[in-house]
PDB file of N, CA and C in Angstrom:
ATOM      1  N   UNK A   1      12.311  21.826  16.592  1.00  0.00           N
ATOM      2  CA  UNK A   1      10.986  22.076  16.087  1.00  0.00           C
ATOM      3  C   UNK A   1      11.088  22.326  14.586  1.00  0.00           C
ATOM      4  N   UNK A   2      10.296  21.789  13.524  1.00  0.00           N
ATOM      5  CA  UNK A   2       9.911  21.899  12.124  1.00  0.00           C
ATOM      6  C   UNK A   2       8.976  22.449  11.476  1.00  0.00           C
ATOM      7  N   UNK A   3       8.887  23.561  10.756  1.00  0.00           N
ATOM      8  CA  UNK A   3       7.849  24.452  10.044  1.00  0.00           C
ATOM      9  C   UNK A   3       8.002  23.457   8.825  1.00  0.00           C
ATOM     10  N   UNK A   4       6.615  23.056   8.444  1.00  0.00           N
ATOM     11  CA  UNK A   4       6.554  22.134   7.065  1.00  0.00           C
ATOM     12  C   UNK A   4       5.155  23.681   6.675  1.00  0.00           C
ATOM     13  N   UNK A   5       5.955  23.424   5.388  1.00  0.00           N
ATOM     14  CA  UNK A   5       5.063  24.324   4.297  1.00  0.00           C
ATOM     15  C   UNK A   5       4.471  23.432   3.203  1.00  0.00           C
ATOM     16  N   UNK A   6       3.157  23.242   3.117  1.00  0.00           N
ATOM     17  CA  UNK A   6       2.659  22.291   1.638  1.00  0.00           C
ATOM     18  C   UNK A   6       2.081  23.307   1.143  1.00  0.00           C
ATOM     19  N   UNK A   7       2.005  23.244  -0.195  1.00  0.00           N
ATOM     20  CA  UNK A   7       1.506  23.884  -1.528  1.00  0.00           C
ATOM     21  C   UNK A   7       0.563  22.707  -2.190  1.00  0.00           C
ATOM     22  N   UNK A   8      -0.175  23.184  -2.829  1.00  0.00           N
ATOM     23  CA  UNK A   8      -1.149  22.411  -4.066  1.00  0.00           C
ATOM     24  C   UNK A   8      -1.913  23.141  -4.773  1.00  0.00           C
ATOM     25  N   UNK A   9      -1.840  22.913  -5.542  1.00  0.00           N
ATOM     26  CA  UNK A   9      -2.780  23.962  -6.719  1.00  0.00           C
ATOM     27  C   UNK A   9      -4.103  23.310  -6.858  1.00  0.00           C
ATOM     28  N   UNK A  10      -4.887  24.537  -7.082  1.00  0.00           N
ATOM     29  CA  UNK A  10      -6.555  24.276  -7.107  1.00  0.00           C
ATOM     30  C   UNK A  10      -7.179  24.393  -8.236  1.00  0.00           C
ATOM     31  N   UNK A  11      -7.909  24.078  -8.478  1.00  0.00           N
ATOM     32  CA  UNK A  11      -8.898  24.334  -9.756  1.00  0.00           C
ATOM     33  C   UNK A  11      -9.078  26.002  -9.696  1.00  0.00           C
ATOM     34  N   UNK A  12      -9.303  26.727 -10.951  1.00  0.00           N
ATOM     35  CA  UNK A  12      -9.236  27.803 -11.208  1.00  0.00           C
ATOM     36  C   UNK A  12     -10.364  28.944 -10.537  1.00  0.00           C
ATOM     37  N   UNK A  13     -11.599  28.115 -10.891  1.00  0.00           N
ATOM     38  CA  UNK A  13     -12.613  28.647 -10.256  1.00  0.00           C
ATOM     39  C   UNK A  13     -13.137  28.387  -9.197  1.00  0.00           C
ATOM     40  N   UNK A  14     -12.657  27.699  -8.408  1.00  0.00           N
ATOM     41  CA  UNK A  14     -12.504  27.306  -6.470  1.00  0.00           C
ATOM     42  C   UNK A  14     -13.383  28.862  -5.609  1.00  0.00           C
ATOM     43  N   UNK A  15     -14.342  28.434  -4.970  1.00  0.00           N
ATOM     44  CA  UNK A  15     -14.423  29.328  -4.252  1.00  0.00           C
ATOM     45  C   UNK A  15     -13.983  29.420  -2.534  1.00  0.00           C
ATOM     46  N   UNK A  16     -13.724  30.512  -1.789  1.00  0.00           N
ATOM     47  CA  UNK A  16     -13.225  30.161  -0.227  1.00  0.00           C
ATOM     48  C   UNK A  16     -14.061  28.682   0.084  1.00  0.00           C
ATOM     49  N   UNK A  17     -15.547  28.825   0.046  1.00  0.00           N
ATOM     50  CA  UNK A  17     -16.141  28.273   0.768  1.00  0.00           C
ATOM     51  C   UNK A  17     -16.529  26.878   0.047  1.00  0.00           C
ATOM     52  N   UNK A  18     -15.716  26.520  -0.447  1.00  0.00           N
ATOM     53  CA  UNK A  18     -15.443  24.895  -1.373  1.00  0.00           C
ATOM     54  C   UNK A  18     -14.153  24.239  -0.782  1.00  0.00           C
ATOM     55  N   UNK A  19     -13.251  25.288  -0.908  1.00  0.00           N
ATOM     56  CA  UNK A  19     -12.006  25.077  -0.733  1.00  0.00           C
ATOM     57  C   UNK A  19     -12.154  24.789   1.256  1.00  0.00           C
ATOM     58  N   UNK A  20     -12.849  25.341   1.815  1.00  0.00           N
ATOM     59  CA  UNK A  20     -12.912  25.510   3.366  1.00  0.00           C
ATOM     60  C   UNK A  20     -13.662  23.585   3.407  1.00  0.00           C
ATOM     61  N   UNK A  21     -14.798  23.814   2.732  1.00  0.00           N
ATOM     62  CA  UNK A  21     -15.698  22.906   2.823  1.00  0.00           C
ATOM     63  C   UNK A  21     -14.484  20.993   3.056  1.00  0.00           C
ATOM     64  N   UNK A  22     -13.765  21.303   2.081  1.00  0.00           N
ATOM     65  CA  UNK A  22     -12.415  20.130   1.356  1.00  0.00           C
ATOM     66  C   UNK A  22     -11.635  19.943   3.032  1.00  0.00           C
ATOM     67  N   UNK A  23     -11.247  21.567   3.302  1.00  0.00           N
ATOM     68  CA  UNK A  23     -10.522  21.280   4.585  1.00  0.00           C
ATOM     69  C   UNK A  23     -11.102  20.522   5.866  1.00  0.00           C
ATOM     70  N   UNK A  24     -12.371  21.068   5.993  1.00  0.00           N
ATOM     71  CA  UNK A  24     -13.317  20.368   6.977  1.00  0.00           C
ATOM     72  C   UNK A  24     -13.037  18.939   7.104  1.00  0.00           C
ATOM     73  N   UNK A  25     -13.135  18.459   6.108  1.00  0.00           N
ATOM     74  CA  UNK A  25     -12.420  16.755   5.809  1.00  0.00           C
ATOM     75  C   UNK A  25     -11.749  15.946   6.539  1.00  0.00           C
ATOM     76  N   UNK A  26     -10.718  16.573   6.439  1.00  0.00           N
ATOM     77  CA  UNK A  26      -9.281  16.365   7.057  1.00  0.00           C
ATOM     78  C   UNK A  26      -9.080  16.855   8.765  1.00  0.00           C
ATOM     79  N   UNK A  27      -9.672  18.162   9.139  1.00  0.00           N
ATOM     80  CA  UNK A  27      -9.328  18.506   9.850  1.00  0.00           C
ATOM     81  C   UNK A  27      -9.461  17.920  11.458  1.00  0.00           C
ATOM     82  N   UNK A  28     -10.599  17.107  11.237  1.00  0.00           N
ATOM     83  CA  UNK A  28     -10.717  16.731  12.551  1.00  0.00           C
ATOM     84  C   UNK A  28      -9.179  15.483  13.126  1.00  0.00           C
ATOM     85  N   UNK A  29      -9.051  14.840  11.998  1.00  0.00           N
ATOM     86  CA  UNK A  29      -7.881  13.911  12.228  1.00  0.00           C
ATOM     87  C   UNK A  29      -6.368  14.283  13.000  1.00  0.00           C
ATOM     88  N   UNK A  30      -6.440  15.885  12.705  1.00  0.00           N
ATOM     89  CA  UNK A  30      -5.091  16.103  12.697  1.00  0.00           C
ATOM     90  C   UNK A  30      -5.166  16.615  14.004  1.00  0.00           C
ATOM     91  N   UNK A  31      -6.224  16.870  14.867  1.00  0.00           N
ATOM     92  CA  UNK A  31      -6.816  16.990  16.564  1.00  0.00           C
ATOM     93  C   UNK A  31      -6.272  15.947  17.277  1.00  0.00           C
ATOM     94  N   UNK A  32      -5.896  14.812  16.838  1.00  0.00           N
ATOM     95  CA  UNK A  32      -5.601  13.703  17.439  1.00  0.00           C
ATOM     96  C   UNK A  32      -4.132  13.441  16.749  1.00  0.00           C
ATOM     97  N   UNK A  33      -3.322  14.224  16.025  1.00  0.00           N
ATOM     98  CA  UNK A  33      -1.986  14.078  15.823  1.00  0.00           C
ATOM     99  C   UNK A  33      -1.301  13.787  16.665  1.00  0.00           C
ATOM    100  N   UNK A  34      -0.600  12.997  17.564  1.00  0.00           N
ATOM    101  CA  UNK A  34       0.855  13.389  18.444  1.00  0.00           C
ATOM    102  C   UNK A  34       1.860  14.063  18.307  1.00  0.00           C
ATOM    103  N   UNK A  35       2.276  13.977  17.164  1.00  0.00           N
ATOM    104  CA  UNK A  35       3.578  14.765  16.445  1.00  0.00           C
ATOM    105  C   UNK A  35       3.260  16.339  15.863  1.00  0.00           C
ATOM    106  N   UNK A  36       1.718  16.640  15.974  1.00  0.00           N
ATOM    107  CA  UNK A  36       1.674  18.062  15.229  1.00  0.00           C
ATOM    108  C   UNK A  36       1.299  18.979  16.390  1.00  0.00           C
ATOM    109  N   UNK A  37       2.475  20.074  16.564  1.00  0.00           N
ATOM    110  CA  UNK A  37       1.750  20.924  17.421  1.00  0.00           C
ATOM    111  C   UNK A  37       0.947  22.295  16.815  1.00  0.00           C
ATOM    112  N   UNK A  38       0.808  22.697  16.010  1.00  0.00           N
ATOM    113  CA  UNK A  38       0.047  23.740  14.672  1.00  0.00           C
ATOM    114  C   UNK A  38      -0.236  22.830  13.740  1.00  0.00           C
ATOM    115  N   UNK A  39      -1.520  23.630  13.231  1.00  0.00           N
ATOM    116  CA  UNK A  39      -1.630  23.260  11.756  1.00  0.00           C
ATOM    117  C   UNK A  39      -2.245  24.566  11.349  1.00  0.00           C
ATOM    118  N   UNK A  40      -2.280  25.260  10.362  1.00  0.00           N
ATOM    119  CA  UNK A  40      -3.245  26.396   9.911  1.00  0.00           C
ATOM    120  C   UNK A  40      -3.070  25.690   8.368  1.00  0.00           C
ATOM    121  N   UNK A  41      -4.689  25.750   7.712  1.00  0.00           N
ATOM    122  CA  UNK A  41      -5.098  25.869   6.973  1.00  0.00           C
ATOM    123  C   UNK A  41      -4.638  27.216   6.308  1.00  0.00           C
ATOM    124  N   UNK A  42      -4.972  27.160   4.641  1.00  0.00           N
ATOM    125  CA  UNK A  42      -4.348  28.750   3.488  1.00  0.00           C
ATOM    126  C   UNK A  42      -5.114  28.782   2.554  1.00  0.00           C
ATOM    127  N   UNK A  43      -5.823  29.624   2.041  1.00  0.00           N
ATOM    128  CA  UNK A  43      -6.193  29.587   0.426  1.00  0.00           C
ATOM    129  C   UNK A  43      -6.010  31.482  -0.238  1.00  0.00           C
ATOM    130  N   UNK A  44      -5.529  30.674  -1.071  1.00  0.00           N
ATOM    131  CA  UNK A  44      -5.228  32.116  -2.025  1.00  0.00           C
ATOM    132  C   UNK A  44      -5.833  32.165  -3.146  1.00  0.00           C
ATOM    133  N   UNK A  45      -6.912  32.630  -3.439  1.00  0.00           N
ATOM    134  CA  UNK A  45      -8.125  32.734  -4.497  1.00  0.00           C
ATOM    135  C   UNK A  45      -7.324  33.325  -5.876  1.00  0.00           C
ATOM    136  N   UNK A  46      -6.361  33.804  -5.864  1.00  0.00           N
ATOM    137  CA  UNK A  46      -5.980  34.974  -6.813  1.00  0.00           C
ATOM    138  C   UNK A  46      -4.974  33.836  -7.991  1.00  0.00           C
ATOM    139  N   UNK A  47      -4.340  32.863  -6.682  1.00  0.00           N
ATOM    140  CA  UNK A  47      -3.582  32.122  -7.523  1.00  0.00           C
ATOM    141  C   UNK A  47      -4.087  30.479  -7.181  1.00  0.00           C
ATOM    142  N   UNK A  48      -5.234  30.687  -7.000  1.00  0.00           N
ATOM    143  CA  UNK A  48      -5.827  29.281  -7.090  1.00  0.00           C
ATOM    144  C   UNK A  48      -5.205  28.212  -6.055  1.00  0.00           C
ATOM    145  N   UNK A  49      -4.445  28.670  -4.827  1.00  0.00           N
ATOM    146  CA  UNK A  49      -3.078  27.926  -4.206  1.00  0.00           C
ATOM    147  C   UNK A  49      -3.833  27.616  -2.881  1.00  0.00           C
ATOM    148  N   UNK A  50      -3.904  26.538  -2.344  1.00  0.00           N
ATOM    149  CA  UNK A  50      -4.295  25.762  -1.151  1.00  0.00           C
ATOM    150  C   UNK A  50      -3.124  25.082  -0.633  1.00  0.00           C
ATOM    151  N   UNK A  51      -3.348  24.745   1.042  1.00  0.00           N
ATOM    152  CA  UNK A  51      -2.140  24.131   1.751  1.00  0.00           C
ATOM    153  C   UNK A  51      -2.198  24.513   2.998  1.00  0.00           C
ATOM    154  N   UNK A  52      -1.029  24.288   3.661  1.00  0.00           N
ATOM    155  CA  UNK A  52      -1.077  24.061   4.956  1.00  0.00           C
ATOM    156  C   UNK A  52       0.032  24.639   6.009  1.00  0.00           C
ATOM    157  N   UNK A  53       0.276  25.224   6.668  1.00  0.00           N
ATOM    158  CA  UNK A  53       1.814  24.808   7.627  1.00  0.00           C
ATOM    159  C   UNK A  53       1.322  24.355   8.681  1.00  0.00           C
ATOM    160  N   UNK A  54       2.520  23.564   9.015  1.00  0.00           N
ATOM    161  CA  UNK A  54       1.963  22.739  10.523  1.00  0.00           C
ATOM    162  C   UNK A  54       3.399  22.792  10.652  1.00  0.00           C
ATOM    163  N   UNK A  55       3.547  22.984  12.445  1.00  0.00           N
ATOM    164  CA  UNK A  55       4.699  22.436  13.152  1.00  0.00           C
ATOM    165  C   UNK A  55       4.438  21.247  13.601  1.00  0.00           C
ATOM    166  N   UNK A  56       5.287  20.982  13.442  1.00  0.00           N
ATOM    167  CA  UNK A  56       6.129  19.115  14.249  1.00  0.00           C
ATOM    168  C   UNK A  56       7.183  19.726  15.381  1.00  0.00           C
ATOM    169  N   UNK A  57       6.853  18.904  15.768  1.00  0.00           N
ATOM    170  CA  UNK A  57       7.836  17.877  16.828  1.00  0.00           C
ATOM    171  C   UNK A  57       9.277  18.050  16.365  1.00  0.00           C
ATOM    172  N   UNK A  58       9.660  17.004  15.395  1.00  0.00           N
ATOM    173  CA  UNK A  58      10.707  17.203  14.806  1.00  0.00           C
ATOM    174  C   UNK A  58      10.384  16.680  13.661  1.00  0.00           C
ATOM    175  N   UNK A  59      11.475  16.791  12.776  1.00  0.00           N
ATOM    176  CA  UNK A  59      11.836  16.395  11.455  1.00  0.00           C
ATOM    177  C   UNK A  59      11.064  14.774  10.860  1.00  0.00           C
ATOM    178  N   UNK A  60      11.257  14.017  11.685  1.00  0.00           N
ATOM    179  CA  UNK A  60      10.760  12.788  11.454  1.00  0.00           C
ATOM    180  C   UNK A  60       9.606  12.428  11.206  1.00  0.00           C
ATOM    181  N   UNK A  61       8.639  13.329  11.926  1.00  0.00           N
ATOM    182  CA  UNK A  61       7.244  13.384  12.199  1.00  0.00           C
ATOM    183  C   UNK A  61       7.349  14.342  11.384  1.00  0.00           C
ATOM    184  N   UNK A  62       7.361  15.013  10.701  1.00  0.00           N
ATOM    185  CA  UNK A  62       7.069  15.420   9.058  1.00  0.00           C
ATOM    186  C   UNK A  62       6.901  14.698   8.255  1.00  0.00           C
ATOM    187  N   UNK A  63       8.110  14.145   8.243  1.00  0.00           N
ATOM    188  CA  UNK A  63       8.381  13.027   7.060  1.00  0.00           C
ATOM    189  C   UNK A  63       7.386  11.861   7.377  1.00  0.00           C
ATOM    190  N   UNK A  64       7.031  11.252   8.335  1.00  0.00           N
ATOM    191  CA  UNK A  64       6.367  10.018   8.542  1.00  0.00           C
ATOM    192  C   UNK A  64       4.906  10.205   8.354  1.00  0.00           C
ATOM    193  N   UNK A  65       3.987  11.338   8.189  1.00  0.00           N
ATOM    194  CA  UNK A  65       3.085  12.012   8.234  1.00  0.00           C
ATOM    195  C   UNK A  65       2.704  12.343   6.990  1.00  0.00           C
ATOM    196  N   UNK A  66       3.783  12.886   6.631  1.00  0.00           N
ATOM    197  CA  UNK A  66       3.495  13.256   4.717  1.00  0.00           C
ATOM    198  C   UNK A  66       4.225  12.527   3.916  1.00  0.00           C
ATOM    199  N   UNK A  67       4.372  11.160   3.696  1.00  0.00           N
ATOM    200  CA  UNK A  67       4.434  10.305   3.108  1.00  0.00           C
ATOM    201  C   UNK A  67       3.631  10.122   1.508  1.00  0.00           C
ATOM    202  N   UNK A  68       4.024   8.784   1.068  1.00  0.00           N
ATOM    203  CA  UNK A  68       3.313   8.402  -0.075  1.00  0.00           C
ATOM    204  C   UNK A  68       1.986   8.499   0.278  1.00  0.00           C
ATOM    205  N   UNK A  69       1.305   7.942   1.505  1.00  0.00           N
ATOM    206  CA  UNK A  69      -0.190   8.052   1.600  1.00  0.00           C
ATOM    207  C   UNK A  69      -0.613   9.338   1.981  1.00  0.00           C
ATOM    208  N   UNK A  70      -0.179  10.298   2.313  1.00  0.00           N
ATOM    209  CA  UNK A  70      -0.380  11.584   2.626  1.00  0.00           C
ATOM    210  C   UNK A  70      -0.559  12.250   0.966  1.00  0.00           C
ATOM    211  N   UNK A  71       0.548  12.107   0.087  1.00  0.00           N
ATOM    212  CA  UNK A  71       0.736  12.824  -1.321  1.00  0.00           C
ATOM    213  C   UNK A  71      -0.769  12.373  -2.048  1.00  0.00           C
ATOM    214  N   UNK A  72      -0.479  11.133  -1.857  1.00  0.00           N
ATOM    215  CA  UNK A  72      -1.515  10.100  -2.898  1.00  0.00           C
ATOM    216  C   UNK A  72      -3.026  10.937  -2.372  1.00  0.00           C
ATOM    217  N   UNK A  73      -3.479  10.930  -1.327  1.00  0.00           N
ATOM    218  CA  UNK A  73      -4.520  12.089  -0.479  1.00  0.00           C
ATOM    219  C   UNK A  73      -4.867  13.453  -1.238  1.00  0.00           C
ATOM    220  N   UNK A  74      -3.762  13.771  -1.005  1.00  0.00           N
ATOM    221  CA  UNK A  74      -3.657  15.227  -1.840  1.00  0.00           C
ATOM    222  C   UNK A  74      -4.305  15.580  -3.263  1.00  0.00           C
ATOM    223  N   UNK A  75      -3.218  14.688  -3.772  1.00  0.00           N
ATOM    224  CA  UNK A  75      -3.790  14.578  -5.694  1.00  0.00           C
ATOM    225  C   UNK A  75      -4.834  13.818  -5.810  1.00  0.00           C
ATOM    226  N   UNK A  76      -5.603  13.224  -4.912  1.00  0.00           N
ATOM    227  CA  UNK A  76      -6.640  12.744  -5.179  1.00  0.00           C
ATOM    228  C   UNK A  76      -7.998  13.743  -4.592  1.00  0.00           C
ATOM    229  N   UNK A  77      -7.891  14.531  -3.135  1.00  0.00           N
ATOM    230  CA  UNK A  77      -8.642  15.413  -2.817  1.00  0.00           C
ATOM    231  C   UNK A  77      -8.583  16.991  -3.643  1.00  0.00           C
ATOM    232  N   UNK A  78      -7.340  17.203  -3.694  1.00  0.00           N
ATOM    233  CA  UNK A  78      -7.313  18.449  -4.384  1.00  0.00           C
ATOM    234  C   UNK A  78      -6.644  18.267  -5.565  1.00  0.00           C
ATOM    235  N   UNK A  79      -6.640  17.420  -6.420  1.00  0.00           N
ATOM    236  CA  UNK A  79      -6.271  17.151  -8.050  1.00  0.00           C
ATOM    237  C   UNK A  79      -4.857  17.576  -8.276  1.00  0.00           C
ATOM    238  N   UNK A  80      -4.009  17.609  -7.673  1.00  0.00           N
ATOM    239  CA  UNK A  80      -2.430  18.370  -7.921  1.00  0.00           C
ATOM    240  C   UNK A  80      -1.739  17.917  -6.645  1.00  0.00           C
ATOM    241  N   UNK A  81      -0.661  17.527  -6.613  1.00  0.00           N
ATOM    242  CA  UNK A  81       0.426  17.108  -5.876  1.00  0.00           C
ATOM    243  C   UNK A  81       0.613  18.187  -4.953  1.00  0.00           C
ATOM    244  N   UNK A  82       1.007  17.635  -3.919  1.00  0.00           N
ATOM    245  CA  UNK A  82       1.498  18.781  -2.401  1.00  0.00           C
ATOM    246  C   UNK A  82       2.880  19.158  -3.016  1.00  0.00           C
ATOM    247  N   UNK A  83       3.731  20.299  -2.444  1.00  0.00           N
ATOM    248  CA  UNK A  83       4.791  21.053  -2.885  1.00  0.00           C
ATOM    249  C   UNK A  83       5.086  21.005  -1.748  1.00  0.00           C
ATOM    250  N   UNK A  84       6.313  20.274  -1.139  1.00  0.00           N
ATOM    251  CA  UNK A  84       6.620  20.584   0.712  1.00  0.00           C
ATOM    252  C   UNK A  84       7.744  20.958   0.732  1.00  0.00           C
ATOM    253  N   UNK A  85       7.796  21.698   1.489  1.00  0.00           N
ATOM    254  CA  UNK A  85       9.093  22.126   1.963  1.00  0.00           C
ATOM    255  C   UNK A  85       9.422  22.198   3.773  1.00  0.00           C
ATOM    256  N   UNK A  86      10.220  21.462   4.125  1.00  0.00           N
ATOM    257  CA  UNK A  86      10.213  21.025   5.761  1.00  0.00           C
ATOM    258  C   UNK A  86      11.517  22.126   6.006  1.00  0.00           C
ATOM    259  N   UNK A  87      11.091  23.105   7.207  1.00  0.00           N
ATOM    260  CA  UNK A  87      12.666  23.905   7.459  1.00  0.00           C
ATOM    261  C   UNK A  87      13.172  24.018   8.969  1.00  0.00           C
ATOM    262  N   UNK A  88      13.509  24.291   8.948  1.00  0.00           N
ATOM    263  CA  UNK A  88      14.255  24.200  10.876  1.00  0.00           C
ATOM    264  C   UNK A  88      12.966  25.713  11.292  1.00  0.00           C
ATOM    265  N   UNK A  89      13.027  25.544  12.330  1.00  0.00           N
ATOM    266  CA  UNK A  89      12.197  26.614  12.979  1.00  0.00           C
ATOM    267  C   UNK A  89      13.137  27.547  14.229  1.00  0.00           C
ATOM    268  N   UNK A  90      13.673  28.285  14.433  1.00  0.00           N
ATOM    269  CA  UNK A  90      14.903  28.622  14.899  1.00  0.00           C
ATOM    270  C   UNK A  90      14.324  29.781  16.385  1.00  0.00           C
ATOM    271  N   UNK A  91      13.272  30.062  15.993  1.00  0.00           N
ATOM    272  CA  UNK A  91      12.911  31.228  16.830  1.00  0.00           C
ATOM    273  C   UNK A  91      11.779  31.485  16.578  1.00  0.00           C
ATOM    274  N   UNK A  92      10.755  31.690  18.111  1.00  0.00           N
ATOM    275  CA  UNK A  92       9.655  31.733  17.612  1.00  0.00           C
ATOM    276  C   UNK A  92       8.663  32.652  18.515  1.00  0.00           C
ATOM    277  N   UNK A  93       8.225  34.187  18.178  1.00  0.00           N
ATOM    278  CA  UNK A  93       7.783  35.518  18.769  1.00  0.00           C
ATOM    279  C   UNK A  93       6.621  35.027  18.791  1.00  0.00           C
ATOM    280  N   UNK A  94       5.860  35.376  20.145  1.00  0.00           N
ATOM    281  CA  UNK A  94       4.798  35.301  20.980  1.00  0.00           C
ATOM    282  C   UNK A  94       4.145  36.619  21.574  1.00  0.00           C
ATOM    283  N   UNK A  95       4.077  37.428  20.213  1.00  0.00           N
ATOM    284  CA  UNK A  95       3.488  38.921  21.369  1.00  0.00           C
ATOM    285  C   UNK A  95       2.799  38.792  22.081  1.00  0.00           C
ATOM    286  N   UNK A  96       1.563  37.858  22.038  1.00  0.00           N
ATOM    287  CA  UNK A  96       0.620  37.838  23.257  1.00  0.00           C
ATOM    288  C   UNK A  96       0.951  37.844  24.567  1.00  0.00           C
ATOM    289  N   UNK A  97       2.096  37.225  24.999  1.00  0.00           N
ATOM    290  CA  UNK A  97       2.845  36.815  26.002  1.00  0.00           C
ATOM    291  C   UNK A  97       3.983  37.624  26.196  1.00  0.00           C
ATOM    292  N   UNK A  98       4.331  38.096  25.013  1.00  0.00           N
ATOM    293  CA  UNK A  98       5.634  38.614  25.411  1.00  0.00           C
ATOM    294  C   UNK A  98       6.794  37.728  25.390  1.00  0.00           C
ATOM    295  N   UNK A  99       6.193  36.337  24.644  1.00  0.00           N
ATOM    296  CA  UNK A  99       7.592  35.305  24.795  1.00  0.00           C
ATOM    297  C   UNK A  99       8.499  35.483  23.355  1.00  0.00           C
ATOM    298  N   UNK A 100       9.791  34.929  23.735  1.00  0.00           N
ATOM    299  CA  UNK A 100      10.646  34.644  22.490  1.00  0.00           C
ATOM    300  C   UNK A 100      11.146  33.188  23.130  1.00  0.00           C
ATOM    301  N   UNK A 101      11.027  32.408  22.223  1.00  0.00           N
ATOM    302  CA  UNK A 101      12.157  30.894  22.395  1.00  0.00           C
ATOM    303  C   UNK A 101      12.677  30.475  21.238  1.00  0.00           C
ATOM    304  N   UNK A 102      14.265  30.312  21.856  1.00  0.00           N
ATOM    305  CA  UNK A 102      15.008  29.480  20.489  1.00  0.00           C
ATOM    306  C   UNK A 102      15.076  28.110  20.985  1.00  0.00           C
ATOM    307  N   UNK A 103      14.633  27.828  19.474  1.00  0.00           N
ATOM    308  CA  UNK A 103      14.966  25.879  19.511  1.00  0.00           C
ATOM    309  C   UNK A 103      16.093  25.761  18.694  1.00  0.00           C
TER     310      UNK A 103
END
């Protein structure tokens, strides 16, 4: 399993509900992902910072997903390049349940 982290920087004066409005966009597409099992939406008003984590599947389905047409998306919806960082996901706490699983 893969925790992908994207970053992108926002225009300065962005408000939640602009920045929410942008996500709306996108979001229905990624309902019909195969390869994504999470996605949560982020915005940080203080430092102007929008993005995403989503788990995958695996590694591949990161990469095949956030591609050139994925980036090109980005800097064109939110004016600044995605910042990704893809990492192993090793363990993963479920208080609701009470679960722990290692992948």
């Amino acid at each position: 399993m893969i925790t992908e982290l994207v970053f992108f920087d926002l225009p300065p004066d962005i408000t939640r509900e602009a920045v929410l409005a942008l996500y709306r966009k996108t979001a229905e597409k990624w309902l019909t992902n195969p390869d994504l099992i999470q996605k949560y939406y982020f915005f940080d008003p203080e430092r102007a910072l929008g993005g995403g984590v989503y788990i995958w599947k695996d590694r591949e389905a990161a990469e095949r997903w956030h591609g050139a047409e994925y980036r090109q998306m980005v800097q064109t919806m939110y004016g600044s390049p995605p910042r990704i960082q893809i990492l192993d996901a090793l363990l993963h706490v479920e208080p609701a349940s009470g679960k722990l699983a290692e992948y």
